[in-house]
PDB file of N, CA and C in Angstrom:
ATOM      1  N   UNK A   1      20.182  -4.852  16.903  1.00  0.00           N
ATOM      2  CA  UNK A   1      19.035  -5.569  17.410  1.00  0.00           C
ATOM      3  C   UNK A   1      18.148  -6.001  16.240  1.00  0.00           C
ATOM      4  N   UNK A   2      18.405  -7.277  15.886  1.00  0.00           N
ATOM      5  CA  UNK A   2      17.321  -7.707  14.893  1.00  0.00           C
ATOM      6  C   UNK A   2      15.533  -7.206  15.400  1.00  0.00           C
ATOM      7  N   UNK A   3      15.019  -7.425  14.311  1.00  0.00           N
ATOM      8  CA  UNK A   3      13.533  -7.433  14.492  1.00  0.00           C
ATOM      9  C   UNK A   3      12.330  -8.741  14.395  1.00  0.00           C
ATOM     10  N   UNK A   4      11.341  -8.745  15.082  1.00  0.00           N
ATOM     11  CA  UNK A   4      10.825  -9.852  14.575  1.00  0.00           C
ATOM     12  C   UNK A   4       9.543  -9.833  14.345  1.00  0.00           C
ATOM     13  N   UNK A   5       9.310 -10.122  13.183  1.00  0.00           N
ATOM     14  CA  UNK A   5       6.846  -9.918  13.038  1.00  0.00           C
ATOM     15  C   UNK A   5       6.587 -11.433  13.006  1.00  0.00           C
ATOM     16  N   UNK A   6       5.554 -11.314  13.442  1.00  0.00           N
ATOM     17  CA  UNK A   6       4.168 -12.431  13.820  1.00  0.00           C
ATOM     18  C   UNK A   6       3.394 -12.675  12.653  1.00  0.00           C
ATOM     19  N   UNK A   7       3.900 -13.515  11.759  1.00  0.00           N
ATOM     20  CA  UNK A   7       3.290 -13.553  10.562  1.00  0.00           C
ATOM     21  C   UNK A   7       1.675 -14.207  10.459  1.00  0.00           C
ATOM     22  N   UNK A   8       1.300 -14.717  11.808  1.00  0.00           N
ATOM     23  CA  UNK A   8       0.318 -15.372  11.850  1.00  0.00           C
ATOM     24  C   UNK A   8      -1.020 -14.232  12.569  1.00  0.00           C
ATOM     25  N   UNK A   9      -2.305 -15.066  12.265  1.00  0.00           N
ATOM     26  CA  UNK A   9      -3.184 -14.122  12.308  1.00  0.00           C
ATOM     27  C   UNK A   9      -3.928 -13.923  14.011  1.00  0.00           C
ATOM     28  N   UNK A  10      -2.988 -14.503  14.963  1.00  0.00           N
ATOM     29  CA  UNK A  10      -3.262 -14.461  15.966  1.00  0.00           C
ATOM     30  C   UNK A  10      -2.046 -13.903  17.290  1.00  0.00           C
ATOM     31  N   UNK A  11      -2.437 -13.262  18.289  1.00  0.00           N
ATOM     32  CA  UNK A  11      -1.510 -12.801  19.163  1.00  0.00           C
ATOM     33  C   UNK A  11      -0.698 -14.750  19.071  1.00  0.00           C
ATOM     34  N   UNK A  12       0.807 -14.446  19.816  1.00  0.00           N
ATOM     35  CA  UNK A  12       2.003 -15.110  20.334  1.00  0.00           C
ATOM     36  C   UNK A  12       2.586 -14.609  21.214  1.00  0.00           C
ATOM     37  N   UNK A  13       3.071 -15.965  22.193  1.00  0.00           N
ATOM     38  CA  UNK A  13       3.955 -15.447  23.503  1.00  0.00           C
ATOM     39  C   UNK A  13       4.997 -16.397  23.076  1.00  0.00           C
ATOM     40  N   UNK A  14       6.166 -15.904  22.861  1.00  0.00           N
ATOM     41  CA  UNK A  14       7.892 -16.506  23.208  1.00  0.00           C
ATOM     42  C   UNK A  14       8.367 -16.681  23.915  1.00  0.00           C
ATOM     43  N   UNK A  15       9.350 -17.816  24.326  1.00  0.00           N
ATOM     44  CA  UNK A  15       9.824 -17.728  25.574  1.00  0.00           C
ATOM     45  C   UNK A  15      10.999 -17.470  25.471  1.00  0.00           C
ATOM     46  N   UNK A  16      11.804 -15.972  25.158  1.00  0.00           N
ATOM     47  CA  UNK A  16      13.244 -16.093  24.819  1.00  0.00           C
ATOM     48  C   UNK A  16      14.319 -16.847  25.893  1.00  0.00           C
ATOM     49  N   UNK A  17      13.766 -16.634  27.269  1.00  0.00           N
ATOM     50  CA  UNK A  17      15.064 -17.231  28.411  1.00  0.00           C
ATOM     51  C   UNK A  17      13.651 -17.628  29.354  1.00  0.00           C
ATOM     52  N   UNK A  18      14.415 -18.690  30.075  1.00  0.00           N
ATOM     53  CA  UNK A  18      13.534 -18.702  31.871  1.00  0.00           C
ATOM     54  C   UNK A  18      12.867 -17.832  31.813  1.00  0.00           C
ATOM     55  N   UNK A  19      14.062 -16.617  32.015  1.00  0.00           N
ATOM     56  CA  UNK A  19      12.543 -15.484  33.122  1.00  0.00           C
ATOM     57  C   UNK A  19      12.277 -14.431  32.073  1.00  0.00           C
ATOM     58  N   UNK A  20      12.049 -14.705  30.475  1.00  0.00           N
ATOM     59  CA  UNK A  20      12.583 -13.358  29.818  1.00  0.00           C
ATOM     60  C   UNK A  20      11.460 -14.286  28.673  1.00  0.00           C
ATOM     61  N   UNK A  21      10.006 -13.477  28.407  1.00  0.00           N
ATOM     62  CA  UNK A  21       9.153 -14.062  26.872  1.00  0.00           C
ATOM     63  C   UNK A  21       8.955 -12.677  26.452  1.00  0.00           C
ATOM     64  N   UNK A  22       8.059 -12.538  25.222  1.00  0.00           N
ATOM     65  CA  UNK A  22       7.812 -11.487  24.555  1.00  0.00           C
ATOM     66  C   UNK A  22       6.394 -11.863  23.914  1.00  0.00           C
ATOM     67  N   UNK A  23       5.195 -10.856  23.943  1.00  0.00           N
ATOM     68  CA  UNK A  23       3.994 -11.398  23.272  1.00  0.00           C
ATOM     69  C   UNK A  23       4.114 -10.373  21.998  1.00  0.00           C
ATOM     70  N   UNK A  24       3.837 -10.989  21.083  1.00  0.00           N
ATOM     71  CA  UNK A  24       3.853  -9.942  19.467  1.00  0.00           C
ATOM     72  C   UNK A  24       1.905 -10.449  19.446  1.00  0.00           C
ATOM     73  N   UNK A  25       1.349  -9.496  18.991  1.00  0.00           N
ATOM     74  CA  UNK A  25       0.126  -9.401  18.972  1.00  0.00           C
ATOM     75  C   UNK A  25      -0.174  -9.800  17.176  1.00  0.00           C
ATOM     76  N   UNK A  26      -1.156 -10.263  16.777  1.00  0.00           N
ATOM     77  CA  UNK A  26      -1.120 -10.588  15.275  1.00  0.00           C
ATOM     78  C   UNK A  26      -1.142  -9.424  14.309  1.00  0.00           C
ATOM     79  N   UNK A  27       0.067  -9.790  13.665  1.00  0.00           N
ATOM     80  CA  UNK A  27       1.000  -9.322  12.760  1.00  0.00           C
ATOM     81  C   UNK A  27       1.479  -8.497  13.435  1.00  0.00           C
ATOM     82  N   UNK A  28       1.747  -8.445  14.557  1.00  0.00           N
ATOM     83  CA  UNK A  28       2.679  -7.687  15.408  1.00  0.00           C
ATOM     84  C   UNK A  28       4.105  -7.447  15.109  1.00  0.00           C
ATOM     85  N   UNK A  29       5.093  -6.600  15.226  1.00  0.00           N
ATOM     86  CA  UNK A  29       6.487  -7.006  15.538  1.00  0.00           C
ATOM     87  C   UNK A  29       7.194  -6.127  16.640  1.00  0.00           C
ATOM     88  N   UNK A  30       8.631  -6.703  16.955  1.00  0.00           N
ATOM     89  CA  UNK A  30       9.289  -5.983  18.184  1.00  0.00           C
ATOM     90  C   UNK A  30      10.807  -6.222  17.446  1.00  0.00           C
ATOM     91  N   UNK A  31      11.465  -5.140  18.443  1.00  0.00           N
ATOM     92  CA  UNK A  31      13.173  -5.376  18.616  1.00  0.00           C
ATOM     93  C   UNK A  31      13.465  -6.735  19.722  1.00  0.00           C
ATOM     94  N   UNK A  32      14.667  -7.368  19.179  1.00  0.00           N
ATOM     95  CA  UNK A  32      14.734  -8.118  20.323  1.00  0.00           C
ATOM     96  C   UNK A  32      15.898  -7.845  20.400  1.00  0.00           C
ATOM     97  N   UNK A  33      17.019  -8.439  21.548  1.00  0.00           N
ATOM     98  CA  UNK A  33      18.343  -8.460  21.678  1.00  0.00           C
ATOM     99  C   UNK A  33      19.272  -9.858  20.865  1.00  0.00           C
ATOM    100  N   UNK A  34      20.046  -9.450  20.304  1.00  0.00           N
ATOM    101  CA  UNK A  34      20.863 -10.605  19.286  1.00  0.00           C
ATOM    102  C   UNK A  34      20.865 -11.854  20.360  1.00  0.00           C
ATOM    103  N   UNK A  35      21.387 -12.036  21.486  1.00  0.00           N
ATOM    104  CA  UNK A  35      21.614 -13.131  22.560  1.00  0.00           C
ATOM    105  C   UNK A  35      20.051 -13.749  22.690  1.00  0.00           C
ATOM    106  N   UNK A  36      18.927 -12.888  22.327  1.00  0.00           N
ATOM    107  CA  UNK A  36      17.705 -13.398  22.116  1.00  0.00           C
ATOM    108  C   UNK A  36      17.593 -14.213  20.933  1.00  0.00           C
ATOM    109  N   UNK A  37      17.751 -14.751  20.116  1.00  0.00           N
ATOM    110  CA  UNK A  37      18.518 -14.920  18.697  1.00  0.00           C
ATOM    111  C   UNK A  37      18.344 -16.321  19.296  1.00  0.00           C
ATOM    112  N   UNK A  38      18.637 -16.859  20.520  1.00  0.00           N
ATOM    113  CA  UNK A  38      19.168 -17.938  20.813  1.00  0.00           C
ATOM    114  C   UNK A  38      18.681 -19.312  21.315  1.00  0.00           C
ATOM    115  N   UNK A  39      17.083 -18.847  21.159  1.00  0.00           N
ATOM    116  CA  UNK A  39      15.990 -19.177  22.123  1.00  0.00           C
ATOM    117  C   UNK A  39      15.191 -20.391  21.037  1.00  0.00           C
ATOM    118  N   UNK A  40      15.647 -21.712  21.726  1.00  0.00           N
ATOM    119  CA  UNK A  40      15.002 -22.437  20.925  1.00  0.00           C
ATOM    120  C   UNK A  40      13.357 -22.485  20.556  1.00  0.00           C
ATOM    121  N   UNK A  41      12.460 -22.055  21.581  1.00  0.00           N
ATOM    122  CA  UNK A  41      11.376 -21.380  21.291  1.00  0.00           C
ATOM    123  C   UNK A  41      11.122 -20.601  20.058  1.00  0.00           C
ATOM    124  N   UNK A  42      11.849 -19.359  19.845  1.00  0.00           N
ATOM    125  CA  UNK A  42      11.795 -18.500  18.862  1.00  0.00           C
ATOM    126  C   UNK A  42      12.654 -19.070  17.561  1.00  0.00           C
ATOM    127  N   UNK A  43      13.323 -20.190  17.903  1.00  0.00           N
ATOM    128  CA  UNK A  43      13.676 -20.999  16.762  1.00  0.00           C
ATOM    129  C   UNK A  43      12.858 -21.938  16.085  1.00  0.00           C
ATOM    130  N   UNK A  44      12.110 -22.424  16.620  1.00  0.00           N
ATOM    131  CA  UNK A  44      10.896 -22.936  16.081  1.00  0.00           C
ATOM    132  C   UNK A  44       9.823 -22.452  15.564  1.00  0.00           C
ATOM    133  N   UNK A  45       9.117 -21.322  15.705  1.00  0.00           N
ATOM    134  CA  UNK A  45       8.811 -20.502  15.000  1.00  0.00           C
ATOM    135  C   UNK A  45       9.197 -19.738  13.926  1.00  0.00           C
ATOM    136  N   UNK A  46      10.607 -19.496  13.527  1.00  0.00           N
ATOM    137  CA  UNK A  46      11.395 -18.973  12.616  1.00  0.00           C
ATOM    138  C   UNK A  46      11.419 -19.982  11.142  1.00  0.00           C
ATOM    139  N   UNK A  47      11.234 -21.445  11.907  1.00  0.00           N
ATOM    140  CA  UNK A  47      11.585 -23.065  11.194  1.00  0.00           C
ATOM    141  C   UNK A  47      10.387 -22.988  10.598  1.00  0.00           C
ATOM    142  N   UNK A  48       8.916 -23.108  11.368  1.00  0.00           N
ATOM    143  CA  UNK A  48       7.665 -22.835  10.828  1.00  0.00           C
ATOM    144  C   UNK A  48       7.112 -21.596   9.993  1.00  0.00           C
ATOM    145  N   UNK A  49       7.851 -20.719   9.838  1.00  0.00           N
ATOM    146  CA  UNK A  49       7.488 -19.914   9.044  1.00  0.00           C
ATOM    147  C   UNK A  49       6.783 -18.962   9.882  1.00  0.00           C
ATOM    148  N   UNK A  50       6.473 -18.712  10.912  1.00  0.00           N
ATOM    149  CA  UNK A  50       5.340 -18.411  11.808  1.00  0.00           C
ATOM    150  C   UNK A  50       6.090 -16.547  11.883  1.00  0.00           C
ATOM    151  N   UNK A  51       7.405 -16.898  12.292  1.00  0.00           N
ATOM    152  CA  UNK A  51       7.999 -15.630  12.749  1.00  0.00           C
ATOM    153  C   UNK A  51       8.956 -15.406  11.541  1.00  0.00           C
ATOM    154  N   UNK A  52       9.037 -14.029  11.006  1.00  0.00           N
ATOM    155  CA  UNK A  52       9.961 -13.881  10.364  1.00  0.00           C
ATOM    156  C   UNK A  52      11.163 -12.920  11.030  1.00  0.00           C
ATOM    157  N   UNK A  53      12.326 -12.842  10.641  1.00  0.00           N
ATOM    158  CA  UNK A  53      13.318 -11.925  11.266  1.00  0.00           C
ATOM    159  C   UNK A  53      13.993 -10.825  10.099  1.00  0.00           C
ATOM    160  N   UNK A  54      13.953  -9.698  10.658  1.00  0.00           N
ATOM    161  CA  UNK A  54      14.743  -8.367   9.708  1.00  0.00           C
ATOM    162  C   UNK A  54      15.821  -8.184  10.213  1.00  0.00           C
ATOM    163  N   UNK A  55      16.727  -7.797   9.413  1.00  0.00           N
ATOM    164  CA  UNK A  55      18.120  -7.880  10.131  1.00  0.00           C
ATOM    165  C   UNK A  55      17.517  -6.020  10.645  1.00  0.00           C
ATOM    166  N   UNK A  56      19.134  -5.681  11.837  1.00  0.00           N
ATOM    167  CA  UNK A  56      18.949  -4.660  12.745  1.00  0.00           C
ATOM    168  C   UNK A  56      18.557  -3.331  11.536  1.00  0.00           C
ATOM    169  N   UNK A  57      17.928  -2.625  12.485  1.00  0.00           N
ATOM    170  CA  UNK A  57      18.061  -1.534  11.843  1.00  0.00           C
ATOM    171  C   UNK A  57      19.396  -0.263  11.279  1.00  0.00           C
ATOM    172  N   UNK A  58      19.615   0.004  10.466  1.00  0.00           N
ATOM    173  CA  UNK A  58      20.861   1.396  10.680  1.00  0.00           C
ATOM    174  C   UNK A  58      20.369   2.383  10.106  1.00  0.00           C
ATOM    175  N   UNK A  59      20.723   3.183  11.332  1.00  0.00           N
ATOM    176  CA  UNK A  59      20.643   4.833  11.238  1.00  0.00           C
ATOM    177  C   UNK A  59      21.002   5.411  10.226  1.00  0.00           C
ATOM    178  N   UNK A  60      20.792   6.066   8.994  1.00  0.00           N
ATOM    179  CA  UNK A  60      21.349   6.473   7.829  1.00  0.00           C
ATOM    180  C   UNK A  60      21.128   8.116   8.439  1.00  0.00           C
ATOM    181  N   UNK A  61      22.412   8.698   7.893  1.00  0.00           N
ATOM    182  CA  UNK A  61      22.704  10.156   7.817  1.00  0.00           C
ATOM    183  C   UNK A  61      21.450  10.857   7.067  1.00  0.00           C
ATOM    184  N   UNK A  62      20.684  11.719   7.494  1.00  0.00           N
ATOM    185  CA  UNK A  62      19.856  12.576   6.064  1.00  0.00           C
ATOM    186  C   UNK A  62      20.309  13.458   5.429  1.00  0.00           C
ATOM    187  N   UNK A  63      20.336  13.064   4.404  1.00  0.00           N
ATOM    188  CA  UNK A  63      20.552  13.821   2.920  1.00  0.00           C
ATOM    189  C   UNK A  63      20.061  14.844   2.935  1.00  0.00           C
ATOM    190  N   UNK A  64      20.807  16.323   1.829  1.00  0.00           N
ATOM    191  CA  UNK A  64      19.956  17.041   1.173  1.00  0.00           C
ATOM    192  C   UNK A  64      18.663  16.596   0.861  1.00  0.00           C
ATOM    193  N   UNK A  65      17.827  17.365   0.310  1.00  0.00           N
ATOM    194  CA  UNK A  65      16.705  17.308  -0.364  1.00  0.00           C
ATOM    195  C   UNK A  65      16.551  16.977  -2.002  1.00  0.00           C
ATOM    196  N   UNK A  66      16.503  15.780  -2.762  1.00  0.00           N
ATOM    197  CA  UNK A  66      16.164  15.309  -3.654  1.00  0.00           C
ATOM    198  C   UNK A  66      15.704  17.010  -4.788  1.00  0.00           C
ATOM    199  N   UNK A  67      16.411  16.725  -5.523  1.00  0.00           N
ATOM    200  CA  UNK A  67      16.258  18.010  -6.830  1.00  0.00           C
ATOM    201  C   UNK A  67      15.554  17.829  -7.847  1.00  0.00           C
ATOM    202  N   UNK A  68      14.540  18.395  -8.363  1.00  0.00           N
ATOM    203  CA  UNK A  68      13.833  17.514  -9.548  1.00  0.00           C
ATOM    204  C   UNK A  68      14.533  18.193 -10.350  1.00  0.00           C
ATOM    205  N   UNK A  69      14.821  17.180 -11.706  1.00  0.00           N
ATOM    206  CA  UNK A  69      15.525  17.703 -13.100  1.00  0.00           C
ATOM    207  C   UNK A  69      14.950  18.170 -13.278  1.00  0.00           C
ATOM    208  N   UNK A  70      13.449  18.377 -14.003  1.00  0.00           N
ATOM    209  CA  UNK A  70      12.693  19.091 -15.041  1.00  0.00           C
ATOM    210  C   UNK A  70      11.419  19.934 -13.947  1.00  0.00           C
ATOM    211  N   UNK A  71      11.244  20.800 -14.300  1.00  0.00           N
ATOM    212  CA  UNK A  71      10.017  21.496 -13.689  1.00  0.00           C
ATOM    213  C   UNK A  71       8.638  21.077 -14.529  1.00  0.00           C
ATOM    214  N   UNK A  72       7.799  20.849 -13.882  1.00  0.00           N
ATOM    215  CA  UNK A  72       6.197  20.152 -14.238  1.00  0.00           C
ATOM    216  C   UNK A  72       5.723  21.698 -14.815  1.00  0.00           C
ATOM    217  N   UNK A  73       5.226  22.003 -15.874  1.00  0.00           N
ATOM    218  CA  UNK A  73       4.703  22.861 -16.599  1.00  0.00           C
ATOM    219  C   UNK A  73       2.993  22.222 -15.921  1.00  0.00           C
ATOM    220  N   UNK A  74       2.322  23.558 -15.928  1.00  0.00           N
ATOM    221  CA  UNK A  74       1.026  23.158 -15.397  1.00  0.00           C
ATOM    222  C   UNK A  74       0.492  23.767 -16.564  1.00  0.00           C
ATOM    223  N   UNK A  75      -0.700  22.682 -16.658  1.00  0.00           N
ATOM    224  CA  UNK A  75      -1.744  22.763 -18.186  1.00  0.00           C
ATOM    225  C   UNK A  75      -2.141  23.997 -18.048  1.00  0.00           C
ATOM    226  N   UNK A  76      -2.743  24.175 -19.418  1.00  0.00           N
ATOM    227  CA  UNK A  76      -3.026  25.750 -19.164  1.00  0.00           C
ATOM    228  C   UNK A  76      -4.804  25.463 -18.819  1.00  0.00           C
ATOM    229  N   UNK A  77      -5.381  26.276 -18.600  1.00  0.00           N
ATOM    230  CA  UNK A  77      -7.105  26.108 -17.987  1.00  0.00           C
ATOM    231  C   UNK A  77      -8.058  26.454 -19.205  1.00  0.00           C
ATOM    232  N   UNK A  78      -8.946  25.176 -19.234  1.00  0.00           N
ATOM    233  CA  UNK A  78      -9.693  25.559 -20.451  1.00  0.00           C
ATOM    234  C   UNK A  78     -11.128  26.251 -20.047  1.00  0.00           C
ATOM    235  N   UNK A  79     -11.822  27.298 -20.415  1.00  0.00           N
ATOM    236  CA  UNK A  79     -12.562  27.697 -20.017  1.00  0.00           C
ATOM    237  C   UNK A  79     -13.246  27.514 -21.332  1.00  0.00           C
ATOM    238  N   UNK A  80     -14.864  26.235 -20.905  1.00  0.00           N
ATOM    239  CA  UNK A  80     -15.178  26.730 -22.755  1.00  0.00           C
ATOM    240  C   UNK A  80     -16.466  27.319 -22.064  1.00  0.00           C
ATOM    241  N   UNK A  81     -16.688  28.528 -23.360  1.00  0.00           N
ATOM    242  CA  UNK A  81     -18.193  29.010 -23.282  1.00  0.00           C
ATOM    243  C   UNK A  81     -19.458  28.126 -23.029  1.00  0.00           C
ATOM    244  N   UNK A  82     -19.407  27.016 -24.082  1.00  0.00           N
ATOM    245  CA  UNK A  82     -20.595  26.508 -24.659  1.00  0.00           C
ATOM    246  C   UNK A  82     -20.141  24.839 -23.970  1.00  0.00           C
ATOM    247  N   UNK A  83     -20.846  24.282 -23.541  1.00  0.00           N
ATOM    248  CA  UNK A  83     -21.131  22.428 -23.509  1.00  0.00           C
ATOM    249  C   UNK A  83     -20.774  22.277 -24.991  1.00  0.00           C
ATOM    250  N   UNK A  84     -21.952  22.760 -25.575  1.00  0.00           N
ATOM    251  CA  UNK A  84     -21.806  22.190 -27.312  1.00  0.00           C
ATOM    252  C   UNK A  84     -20.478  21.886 -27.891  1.00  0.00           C
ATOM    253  N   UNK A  85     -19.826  23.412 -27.766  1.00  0.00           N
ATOM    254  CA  UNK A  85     -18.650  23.753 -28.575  1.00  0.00           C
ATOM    255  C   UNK A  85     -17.641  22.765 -27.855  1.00  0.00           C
ATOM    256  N   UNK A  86     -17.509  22.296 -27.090  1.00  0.00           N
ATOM    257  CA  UNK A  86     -16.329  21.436 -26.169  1.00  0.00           C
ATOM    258  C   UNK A  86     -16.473  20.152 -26.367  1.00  0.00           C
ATOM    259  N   UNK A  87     -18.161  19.596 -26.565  1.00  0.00           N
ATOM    260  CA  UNK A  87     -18.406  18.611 -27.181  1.00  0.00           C
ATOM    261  C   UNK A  87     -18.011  18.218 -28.635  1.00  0.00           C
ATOM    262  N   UNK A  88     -18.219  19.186 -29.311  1.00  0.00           N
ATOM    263  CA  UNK A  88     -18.111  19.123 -31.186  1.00  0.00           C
ATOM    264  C   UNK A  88     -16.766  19.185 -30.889  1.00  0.00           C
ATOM    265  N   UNK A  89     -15.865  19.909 -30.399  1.00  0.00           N
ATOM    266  CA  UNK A  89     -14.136  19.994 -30.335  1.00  0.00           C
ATOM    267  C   UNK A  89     -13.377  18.937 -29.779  1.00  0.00           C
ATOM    268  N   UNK A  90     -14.122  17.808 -28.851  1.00  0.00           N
ATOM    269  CA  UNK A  90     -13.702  16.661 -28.702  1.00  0.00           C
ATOM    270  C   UNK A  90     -14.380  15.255 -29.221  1.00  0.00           C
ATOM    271  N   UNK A  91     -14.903  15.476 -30.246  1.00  0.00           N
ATOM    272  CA  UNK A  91     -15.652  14.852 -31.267  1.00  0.00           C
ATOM    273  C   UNK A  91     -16.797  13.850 -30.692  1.00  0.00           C
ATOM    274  N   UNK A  92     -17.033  13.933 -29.287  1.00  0.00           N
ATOM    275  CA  UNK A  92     -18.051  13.383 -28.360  1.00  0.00           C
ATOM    276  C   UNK A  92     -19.633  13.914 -28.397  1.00  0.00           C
ATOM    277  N   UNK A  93     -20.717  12.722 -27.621  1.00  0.00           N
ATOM    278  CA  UNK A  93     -21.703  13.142 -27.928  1.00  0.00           C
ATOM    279  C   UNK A  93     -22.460  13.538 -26.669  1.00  0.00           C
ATOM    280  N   UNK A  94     -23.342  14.207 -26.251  1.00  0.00           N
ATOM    281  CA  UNK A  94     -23.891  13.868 -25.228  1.00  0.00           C
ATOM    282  C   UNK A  94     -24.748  12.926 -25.143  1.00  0.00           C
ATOM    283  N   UNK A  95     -25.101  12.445 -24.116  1.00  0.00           N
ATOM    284  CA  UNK A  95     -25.830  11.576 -23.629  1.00  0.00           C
ATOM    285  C   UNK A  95     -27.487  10.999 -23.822  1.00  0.00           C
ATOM    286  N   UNK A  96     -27.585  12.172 -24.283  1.00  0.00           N
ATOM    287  CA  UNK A  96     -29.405  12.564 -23.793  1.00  0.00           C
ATOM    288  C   UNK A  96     -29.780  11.770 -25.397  1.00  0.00           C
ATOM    289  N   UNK A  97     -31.039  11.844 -25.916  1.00  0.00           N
ATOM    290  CA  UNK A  97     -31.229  11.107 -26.977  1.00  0.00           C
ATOM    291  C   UNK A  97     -31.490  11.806 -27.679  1.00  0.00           C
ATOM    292  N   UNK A  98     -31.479  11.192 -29.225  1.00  0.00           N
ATOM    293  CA  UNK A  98     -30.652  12.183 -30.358  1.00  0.00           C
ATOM    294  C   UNK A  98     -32.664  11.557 -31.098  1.00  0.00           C
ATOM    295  N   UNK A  99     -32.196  12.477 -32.214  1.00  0.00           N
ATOM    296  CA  UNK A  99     -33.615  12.091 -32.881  1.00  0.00           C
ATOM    297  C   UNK A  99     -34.125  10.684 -33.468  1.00  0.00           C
ATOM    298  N   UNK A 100     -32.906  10.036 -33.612  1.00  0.00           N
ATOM    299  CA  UNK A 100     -32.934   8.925 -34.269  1.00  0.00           C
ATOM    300  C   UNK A 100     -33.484   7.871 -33.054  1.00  0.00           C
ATOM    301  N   UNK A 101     -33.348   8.240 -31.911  1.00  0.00           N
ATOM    302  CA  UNK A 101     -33.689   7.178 -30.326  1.00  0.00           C
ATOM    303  C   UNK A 101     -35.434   7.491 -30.458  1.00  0.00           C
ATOM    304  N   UNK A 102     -35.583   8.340 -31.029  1.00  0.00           N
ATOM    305  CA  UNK A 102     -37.176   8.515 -30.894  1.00  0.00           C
ATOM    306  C   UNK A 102     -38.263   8.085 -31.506  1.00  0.00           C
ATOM    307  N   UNK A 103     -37.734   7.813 -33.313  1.00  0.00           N
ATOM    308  CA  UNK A 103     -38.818   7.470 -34.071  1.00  0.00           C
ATOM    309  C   UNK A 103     -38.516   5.987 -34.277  1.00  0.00           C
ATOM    310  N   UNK A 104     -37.869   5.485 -33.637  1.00  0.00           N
ATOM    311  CA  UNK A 104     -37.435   3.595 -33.950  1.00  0.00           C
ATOM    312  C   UNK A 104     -38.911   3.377 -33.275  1.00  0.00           C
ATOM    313  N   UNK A 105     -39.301   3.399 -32.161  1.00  0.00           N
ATOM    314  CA  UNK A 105     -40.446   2.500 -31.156  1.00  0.00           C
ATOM    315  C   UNK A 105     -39.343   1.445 -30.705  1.00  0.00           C
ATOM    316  N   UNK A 106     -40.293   0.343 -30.817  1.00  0.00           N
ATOM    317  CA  UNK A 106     -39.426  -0.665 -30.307  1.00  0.00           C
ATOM    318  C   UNK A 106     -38.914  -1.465 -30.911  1.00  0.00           C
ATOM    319  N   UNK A 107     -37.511  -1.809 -30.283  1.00  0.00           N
ATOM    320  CA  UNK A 107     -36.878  -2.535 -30.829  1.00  0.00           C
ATOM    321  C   UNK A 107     -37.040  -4.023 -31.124  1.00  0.00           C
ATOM    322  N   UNK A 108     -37.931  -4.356 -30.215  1.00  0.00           N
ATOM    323  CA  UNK A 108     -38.324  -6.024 -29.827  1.00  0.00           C
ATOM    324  C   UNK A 108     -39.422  -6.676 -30.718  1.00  0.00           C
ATOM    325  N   UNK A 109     -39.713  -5.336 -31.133  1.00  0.00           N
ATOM    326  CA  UNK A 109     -41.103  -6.238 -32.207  1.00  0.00           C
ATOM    327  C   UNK A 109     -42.073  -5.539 -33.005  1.00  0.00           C
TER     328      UNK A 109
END
């Protein structure tokens, strides 16, 4: 049973046969039956770009469970005493203003 989505941004009604339509709601999709396939309605939409089609679905067997090669080593935890010392050890500054932000005044004039 192919599939079909509503590529457009509004509900659609199909008319696959006489007595047989389908409404896909926007960006909707459904299963249809292959003999549905056949419906010049839903062929015109397919032509316009409007409807796209996925081929049927297949059932795949499930697998074992995927094995990871390598095991993820977890970082080790840094506990630092001091702000300071973690700062000076990642050669960063804090934020706050240093002595030199204080005795400029202003910059503008």
């Amino acid at each position: 049973m192919p599939k079909i989505k509503n590529k457009l941004n509004q509900p659609v009604l199909i008319s696959l046969t006489e007595e047989k339509s389908i409404g896909l709601l926007a960006s909707g999709s459904a299963a249809i039956d292959d003999a549905d396939m056949a419906s010049s309605h839903l062929k015109g939409f397919i032509e316009r770009g409007e409807i796209v089609v996925f081929a049927a679905e297949q059932v795949v067997e499930k697998t074992a469970e995927p094995q990871l090669e390598k095991e993820i080593e977890k970082p080790a935890e840094i506990e630092p005493k001091n702000v300071s010392e973690l700062l000076a050890a990642t050669g960063t500054r804090s934020k706050g203003k240093t002595k030199s932000d204080s005795k400029g005044g202003s910059k503008n004039g």
